[in-house]
C-alpha atoms as a PDB file:
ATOM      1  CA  UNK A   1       0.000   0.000   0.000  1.00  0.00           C
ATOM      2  CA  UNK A   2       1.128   3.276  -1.161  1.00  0.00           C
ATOM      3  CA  UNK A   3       1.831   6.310   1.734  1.00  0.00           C
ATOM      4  CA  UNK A   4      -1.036   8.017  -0.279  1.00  0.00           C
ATOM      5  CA  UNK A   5      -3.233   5.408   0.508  1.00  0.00           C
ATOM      6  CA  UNK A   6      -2.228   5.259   3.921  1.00  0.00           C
ATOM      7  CA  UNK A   7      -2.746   8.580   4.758  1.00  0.00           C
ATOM      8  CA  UNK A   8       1.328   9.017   5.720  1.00  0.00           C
ATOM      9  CA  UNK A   9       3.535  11.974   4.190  1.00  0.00           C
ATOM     10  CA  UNK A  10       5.711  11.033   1.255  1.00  0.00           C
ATOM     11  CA  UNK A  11       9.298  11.970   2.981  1.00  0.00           C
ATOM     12  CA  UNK A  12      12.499  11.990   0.754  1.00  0.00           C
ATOM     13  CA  UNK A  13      15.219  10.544   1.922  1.00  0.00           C
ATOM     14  CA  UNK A  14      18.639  11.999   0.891  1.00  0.00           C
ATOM     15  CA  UNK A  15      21.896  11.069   1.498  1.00  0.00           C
ATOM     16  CA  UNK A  16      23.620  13.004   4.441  1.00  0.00           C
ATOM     17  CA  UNK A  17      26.008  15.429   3.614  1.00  0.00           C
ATOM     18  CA  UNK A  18      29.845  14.916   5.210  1.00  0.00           C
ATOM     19  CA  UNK A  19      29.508  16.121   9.195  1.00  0.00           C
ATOM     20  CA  UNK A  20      30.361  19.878   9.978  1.00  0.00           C
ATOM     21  CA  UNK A  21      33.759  20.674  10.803  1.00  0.00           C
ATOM     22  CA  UNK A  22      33.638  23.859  13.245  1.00  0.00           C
ATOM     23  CA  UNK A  23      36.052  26.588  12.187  1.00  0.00           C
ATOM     24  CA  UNK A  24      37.004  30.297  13.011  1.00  0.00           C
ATOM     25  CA  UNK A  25      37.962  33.082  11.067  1.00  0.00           C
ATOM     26  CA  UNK A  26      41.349  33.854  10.652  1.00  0.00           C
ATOM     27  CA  UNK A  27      41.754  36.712   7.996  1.00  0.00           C
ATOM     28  CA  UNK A  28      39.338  38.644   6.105  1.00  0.00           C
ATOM     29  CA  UNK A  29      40.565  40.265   2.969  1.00  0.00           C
ATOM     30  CA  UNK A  30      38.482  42.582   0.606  1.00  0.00           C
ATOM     31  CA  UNK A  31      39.370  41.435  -3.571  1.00  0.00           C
ATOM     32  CA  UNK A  32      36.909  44.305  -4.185  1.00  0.00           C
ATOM     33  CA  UNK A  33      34.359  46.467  -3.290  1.00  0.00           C
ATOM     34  CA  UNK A  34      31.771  43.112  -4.312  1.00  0.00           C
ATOM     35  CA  UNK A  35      33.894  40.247  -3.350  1.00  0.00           C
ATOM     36  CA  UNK A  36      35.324  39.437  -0.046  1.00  0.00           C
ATOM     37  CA  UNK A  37      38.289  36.269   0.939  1.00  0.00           C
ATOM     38  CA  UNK A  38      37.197  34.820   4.192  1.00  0.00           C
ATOM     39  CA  UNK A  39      40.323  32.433   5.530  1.00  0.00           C
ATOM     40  CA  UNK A  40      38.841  29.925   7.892  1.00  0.00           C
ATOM     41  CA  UNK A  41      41.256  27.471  10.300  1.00  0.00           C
ATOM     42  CA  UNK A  42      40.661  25.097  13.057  1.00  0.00           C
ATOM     43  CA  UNK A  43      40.986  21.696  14.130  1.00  0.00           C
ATOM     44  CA  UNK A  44      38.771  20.109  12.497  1.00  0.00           C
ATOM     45  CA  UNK A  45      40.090  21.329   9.304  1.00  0.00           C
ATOM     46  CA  UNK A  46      43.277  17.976   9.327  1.00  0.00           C
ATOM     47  CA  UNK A  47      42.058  15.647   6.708  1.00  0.00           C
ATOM     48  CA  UNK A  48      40.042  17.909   4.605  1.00  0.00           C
ATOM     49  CA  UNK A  49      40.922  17.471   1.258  1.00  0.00           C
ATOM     50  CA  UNK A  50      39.400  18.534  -2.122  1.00  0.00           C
ATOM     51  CA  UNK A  51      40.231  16.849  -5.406  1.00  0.00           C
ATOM     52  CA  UNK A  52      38.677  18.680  -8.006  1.00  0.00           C
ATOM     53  CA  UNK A  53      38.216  22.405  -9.165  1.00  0.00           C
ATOM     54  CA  UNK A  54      34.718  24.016  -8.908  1.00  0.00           C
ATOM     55  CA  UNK A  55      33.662  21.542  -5.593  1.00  0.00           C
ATOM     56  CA  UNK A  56      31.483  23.368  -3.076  1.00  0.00           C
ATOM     57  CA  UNK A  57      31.347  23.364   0.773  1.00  0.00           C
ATOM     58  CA  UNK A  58      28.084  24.188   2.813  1.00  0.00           C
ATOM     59  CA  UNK A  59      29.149  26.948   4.831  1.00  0.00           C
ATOM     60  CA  UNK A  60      26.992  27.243   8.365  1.00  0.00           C
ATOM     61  CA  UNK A  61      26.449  30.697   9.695  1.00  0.00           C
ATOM     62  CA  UNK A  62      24.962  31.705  13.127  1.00  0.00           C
ATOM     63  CA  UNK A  63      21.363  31.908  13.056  1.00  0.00           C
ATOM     64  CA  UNK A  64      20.091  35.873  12.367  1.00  0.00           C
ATOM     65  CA  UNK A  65      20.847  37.536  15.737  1.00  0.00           C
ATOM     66  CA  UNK A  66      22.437  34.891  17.667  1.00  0.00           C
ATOM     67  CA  UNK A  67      26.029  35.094  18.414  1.00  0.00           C
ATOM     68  CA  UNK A  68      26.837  31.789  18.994  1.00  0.00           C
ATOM     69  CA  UNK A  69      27.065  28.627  16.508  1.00  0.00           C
ATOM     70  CA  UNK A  70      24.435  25.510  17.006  1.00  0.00           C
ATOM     71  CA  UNK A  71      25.740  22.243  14.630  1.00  0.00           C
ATOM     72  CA  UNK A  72      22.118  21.136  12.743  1.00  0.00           C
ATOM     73  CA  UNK A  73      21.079  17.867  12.762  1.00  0.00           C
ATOM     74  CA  UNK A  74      20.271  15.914   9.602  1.00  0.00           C
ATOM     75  CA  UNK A  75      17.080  14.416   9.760  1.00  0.00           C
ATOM     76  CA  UNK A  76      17.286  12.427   5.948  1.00  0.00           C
ATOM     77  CA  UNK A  77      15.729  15.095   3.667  1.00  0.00           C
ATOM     78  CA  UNK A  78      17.662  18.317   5.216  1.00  0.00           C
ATOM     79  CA  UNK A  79      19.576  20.135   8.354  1.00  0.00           C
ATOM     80  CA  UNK A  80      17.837  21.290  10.839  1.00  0.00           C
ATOM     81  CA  UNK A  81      17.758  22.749  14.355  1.00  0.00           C
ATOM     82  CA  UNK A  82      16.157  21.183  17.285  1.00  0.00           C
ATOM     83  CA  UNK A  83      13.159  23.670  17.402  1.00  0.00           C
ATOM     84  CA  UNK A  84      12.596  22.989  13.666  1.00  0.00           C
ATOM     85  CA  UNK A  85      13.853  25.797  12.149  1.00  0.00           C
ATOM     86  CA  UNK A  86      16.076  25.712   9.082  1.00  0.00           C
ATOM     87  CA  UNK A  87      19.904  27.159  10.358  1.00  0.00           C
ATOM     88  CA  UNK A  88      21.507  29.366   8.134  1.00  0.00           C
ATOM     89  CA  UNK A  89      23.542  27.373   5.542  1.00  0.00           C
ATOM     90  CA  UNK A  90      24.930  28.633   2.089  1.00  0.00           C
ATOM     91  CA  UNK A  91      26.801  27.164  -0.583  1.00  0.00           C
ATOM     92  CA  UNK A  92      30.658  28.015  -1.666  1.00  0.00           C
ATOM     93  CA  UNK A  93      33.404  26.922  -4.256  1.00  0.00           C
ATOM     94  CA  UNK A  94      36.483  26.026  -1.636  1.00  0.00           C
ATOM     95  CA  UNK A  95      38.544  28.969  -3.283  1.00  0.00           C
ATOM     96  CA  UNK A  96      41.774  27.305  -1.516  1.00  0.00           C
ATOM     97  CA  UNK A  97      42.670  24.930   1.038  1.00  0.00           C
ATOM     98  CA  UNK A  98      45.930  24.320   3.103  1.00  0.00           C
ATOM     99  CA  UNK A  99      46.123  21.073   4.266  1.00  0.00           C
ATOM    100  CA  UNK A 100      49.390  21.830   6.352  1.00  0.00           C
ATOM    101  CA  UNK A 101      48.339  25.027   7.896  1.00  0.00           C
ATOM    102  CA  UNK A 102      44.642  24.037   8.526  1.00  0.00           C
ATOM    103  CA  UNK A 103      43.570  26.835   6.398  1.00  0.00           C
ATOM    104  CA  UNK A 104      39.917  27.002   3.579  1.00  0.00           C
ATOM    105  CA  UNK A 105      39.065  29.803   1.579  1.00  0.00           C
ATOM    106  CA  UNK A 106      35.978  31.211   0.590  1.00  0.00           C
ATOM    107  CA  UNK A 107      35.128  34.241  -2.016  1.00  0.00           C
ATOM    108  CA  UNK A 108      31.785  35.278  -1.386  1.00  0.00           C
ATOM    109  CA  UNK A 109      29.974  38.340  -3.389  1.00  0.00           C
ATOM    110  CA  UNK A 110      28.627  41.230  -1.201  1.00  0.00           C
ATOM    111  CA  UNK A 111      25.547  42.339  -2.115  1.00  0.00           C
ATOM    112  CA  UNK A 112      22.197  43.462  -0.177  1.00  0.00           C
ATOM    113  CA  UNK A 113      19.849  41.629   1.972  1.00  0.00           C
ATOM    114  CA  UNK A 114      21.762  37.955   1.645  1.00  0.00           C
ATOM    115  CA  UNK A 115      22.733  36.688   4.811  1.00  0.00           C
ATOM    116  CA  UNK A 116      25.692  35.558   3.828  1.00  0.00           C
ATOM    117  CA  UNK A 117      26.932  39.203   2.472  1.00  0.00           C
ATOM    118  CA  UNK A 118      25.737  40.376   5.645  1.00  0.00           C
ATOM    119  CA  UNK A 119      27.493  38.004   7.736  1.00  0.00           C
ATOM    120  CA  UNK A 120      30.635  38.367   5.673  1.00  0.00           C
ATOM    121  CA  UNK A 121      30.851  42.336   6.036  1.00  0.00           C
ATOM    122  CA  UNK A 122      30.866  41.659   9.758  1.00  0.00           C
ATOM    123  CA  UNK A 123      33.230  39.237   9.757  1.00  0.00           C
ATOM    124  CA  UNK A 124      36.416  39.484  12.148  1.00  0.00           C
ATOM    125  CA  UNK A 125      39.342  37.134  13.239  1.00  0.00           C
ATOM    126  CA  UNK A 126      37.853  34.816  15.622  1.00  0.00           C
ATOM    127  CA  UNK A 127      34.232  34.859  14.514  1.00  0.00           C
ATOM    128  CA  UNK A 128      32.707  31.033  14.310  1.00  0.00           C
ATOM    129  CA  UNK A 129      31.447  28.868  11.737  1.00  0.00           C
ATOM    130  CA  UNK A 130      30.655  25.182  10.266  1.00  0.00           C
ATOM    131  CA  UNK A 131      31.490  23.740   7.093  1.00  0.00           C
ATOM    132  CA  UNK A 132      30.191  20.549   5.441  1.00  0.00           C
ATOM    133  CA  UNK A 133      31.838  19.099   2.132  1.00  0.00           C
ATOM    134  CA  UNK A 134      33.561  18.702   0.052  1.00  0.00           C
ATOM    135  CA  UNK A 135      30.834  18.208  -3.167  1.00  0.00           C
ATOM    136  CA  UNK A 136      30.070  17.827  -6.998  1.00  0.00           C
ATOM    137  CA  UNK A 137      33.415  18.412  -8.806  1.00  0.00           C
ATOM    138  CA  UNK A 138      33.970  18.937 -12.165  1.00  0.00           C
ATOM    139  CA  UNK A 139      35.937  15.896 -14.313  1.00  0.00           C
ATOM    140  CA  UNK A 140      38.108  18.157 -16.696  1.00  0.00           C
ATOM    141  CA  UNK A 141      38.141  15.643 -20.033  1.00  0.00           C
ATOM    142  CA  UNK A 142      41.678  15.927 -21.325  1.00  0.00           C
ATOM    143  CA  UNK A 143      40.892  15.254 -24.417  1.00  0.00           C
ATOM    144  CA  UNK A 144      38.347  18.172 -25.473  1.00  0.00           C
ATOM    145  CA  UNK A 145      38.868  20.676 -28.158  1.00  0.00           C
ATOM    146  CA  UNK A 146      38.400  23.258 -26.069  1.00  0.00           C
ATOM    147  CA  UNK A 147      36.377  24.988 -23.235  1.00  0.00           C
ATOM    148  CA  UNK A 148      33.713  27.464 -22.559  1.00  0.00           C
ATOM    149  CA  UNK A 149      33.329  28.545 -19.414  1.00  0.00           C
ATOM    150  CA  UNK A 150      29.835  30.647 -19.202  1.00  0.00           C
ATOM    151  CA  UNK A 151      28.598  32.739 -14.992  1.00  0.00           C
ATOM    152  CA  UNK A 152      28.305  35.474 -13.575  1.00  0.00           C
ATOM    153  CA  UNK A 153      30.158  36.927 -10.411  1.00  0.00           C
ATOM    154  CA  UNK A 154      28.986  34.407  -7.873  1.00  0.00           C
ATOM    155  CA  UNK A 155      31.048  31.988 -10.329  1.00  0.00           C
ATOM    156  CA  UNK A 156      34.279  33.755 -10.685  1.00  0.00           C
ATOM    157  CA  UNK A 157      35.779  31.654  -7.765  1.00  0.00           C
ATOM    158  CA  UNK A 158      34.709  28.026  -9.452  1.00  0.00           C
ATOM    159  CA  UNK A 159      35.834  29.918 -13.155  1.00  0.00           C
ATOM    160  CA  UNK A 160      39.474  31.029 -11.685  1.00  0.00           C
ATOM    161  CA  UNK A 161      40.289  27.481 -10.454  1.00  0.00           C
ATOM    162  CA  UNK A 162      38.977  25.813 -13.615  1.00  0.00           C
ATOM    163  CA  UNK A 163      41.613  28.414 -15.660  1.00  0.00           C
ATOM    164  CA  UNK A 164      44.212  27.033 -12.901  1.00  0.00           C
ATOM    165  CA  UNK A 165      43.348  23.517 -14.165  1.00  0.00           C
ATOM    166  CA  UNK A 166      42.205  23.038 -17.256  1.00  0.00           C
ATOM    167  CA  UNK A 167      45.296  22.499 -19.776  1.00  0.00           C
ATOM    168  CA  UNK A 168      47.416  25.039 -20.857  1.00  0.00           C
ATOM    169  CA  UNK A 169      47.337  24.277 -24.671  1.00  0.00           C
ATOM    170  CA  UNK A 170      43.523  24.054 -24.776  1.00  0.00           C
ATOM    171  CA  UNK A 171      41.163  27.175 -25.905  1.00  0.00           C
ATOM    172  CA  UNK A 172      39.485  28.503 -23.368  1.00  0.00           C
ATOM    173  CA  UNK A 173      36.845  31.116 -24.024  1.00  0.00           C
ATOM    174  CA  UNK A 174      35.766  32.440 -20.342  1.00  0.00           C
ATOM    175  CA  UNK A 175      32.449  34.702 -20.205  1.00  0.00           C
ATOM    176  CA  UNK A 176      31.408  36.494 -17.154  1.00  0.00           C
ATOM    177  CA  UNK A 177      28.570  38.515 -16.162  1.00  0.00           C
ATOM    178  CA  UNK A 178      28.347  41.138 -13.626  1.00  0.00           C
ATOM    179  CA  UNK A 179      25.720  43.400 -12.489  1.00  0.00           C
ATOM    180  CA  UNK A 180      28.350  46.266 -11.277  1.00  0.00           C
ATOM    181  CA  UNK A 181      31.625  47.372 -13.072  1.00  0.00           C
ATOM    182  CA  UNK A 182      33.266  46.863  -9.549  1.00  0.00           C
ATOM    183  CA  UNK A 183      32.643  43.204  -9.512  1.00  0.00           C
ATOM    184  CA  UNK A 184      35.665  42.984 -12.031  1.00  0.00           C
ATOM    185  CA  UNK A 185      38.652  40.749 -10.790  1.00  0.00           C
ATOM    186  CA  UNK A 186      41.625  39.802 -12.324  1.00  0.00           C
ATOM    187  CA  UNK A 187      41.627  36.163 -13.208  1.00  0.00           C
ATOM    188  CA  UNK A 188      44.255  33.411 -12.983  1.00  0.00           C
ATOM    189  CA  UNK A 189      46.812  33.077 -15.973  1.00  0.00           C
ATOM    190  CA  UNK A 190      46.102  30.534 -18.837  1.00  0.00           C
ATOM    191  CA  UNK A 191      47.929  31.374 -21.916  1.00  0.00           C
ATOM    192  CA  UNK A 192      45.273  30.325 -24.098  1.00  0.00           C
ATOM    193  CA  UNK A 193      42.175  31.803 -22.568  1.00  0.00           C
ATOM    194  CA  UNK A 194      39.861  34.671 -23.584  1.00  0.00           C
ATOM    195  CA  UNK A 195      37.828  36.452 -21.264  1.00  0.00           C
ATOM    196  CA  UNK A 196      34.843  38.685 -22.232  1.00  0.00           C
ATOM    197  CA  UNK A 197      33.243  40.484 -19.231  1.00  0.00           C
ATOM    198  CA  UNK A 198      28.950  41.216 -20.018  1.00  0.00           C
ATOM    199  CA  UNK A 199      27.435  44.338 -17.974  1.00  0.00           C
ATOM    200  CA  UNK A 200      24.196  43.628 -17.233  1.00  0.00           C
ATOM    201  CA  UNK A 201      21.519  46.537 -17.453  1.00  0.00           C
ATOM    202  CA  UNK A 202      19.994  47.585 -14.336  1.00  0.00           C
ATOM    203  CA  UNK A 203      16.197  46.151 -14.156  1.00  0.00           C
ATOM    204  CA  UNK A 204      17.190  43.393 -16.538  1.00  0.00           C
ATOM    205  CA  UNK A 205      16.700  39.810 -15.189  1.00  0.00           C
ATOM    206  CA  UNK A 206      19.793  38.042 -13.814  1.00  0.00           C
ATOM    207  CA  UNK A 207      22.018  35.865 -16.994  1.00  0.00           C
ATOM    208  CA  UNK A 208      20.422  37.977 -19.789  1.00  0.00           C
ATOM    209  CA  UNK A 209      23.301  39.460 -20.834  1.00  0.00           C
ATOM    210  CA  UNK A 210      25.577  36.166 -20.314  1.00  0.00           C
ATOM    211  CA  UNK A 211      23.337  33.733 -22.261  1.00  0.00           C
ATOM    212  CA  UNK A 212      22.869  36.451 -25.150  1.00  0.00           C
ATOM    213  CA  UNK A 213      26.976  36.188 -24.855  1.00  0.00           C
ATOM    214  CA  UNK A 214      27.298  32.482 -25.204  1.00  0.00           C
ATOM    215  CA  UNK A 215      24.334  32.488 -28.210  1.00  0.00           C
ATOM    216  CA  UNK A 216      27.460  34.556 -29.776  1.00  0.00           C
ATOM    217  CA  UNK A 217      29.997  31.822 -29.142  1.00  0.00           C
ATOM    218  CA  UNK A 218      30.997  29.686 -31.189  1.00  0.00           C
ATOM    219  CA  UNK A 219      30.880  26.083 -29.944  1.00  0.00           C
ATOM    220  CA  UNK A 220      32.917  23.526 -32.350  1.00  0.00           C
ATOM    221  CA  UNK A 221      32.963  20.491 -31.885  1.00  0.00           C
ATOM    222  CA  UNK A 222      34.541  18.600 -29.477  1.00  0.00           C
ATOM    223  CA  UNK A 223      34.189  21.479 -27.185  1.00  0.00           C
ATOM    224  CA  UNK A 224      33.383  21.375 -23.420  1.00  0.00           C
ATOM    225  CA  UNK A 225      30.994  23.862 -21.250  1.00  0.00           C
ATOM    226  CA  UNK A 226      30.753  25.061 -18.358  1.00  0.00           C
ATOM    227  CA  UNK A 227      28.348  27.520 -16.635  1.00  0.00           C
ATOM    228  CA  UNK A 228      26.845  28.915 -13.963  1.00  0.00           C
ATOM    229  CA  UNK A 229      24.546  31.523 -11.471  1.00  0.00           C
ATOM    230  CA  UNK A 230      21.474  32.351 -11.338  1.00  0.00           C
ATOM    231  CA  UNK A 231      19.341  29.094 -11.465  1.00  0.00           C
ATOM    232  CA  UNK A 232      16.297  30.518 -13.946  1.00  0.00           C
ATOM    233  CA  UNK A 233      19.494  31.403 -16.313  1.00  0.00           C
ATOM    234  CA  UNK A 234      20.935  28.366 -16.063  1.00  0.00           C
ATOM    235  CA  UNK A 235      17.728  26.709 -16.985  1.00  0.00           C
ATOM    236  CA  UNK A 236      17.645  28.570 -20.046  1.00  0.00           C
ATOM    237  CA  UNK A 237      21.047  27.945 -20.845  1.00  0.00           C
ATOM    238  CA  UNK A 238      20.738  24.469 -20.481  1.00  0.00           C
ATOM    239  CA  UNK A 239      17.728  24.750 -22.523  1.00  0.00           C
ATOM    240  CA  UNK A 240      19.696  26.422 -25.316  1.00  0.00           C
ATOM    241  CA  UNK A 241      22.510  23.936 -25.028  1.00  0.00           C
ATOM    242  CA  UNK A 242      21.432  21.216 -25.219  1.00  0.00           C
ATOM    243  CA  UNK A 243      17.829  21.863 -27.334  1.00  0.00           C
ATOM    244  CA  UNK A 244      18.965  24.785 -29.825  1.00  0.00           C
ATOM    245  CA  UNK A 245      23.184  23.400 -30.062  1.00  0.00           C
ATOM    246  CA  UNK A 246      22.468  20.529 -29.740  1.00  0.00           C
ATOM    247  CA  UNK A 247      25.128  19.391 -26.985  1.00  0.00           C
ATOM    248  CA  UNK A 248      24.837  15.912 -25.693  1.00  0.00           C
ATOM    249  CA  UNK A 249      24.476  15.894 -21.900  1.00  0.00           C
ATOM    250  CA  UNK A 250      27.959  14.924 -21.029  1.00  0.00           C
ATOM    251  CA  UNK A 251      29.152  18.086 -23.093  1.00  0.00           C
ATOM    252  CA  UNK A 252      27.561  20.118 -20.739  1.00  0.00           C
ATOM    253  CA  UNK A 253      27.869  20.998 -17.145  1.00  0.00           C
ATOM    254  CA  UNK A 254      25.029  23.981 -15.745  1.00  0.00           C
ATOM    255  CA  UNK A 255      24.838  24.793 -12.473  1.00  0.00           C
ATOM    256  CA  UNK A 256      21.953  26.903 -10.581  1.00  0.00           C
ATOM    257  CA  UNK A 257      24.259  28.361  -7.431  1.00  0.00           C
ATOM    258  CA  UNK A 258      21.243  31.185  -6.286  1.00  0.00           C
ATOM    259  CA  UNK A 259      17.885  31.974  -6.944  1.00  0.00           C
ATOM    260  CA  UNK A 260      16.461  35.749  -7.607  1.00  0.00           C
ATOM    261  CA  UNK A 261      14.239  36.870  -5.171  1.00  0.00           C
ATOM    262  CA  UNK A 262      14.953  34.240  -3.122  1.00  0.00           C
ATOM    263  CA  UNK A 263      17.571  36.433  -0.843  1.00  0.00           C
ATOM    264  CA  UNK A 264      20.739  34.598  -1.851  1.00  0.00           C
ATOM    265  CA  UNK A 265      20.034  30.994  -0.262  1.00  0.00           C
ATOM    266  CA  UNK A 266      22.571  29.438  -2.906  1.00  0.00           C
ATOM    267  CA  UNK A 267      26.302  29.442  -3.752  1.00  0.00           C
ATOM    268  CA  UNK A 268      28.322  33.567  -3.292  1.00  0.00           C
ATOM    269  CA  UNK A 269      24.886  34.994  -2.020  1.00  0.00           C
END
């Protein structure tokens, strides 16, 4: 008998996540007037590793107003507190780790009303925090004809180690959009990769101006993409892809890291 027909909840059941590993801030370093480095350190830090470029790490904030950290509990489908509520938790690329010196790196985009930019402007040696990974890395294919790598700012940390690791004798066309002129960062060396920054308009919806960008690319084939932002973008890029180019699935890797309206509960919000 089906749970509908029982009268029970359908629950989904997910698999956990890697525990939290507590950790404090140990320098705070502004790459711009949108982007700030938060170093992390601690502990629980020996024996965290990450293998591939463009990962991500659940980073656990302080609830709103509360000064001290409380470790969720998973309960199969998600993390949560033991009065129910959800805690705060966003989504990072792991910028840089240091095995030796216990040290993780996170970029994350300032912008307003995201908890995490709020948090993050705050921020000072000692604060606490959680994080939980690492997760979903990309598998660089060696043997593609070249690269396109497709996001806006909130991807600039997962694009700059991607440049660090792709090959160097493989084309790599790199398109980013940004919604202010500040958000501009100098990129890691590749000495055969193009990069074309997009200004989006003000009032324009978010990954207009980057998938108008990539309908301008050209795609031969053989070539490999990546992208990623806003996740209503990166539904329509996928849909363009894959639907109007024609790109088999494993040509292709889109990634939604934050949702519009939605006060940044994704990856650099």
């Amino acid at each position: 008998m089906s749970p509908s027909e029982t009268g029970e909840a359908s629950v989904r059941v997910r698999k956990e996540p890697p525990p939290f590993r507590q950790v404090v801030v140990r320098r705070v370093e502004s790459l711009s007037p949108r982007m700030i480095r938060v170093t992390f350190t601690g502990p629980d830090l020996e024996g965290f590793t990450v293998d591939k470029p463009a990962s991500s790490v659940r980073l656990l904030l302080p609830s709103l107003g509360e000064q001290t950290l409380v470790v969720p509990a998973w309960n199969g489908n998600e993390f949560l507190l033991s009065d129910g509520q959800r805690p705060t938790i966003r989504t990072f690329t792991p910028r840089r780790v240091d095995p030796v010196a216990l040290e993780l790196d996170l970029d994350i985009v300032v912008h307003d009303g995201g908890a995490a930019s709020e948090w993050v402007v705050a921020a000072a040696p000692g604060h606490r925090a959680a994080v939980s990974g690492p997760g979903r890395g990309y598998s660089i294919d060696s043997n593609a004809s070249g690269f396109l790598l497709a996001g806006d700012e909130t991807a600039i940390p997962a694009m700059s180690q991607l440049l660090e690791a792709l090959p160097d004798r493989t084309p790599v066309d790199v398109i980013i959009e940004v919604a202010h002129k500040d958000a501009r960062l100098a990129l890691p060396d590749h000495r055969d990769a193009t990069v074309e920054w997009c200004d989006l308009p003000p009032g324009v919806p978010p990954g207009s101006a980057l998938i108008t960008a990539v309908r301008g690319a050209h795609l031969e084939q053989g070539i490999r993409v990546w992208g990623a932002g806003e996740a209503a973008a990166m539904h329509r890029l996928r849909r363009y892809l894959f639907e109007d180019r024609g790109l088999a699935r494993t040509e292709a890797t889109v990634r939604g890291y934050w949702k519009h309206g939605r006060g940044g509960e994704d990856n650099g919000e």
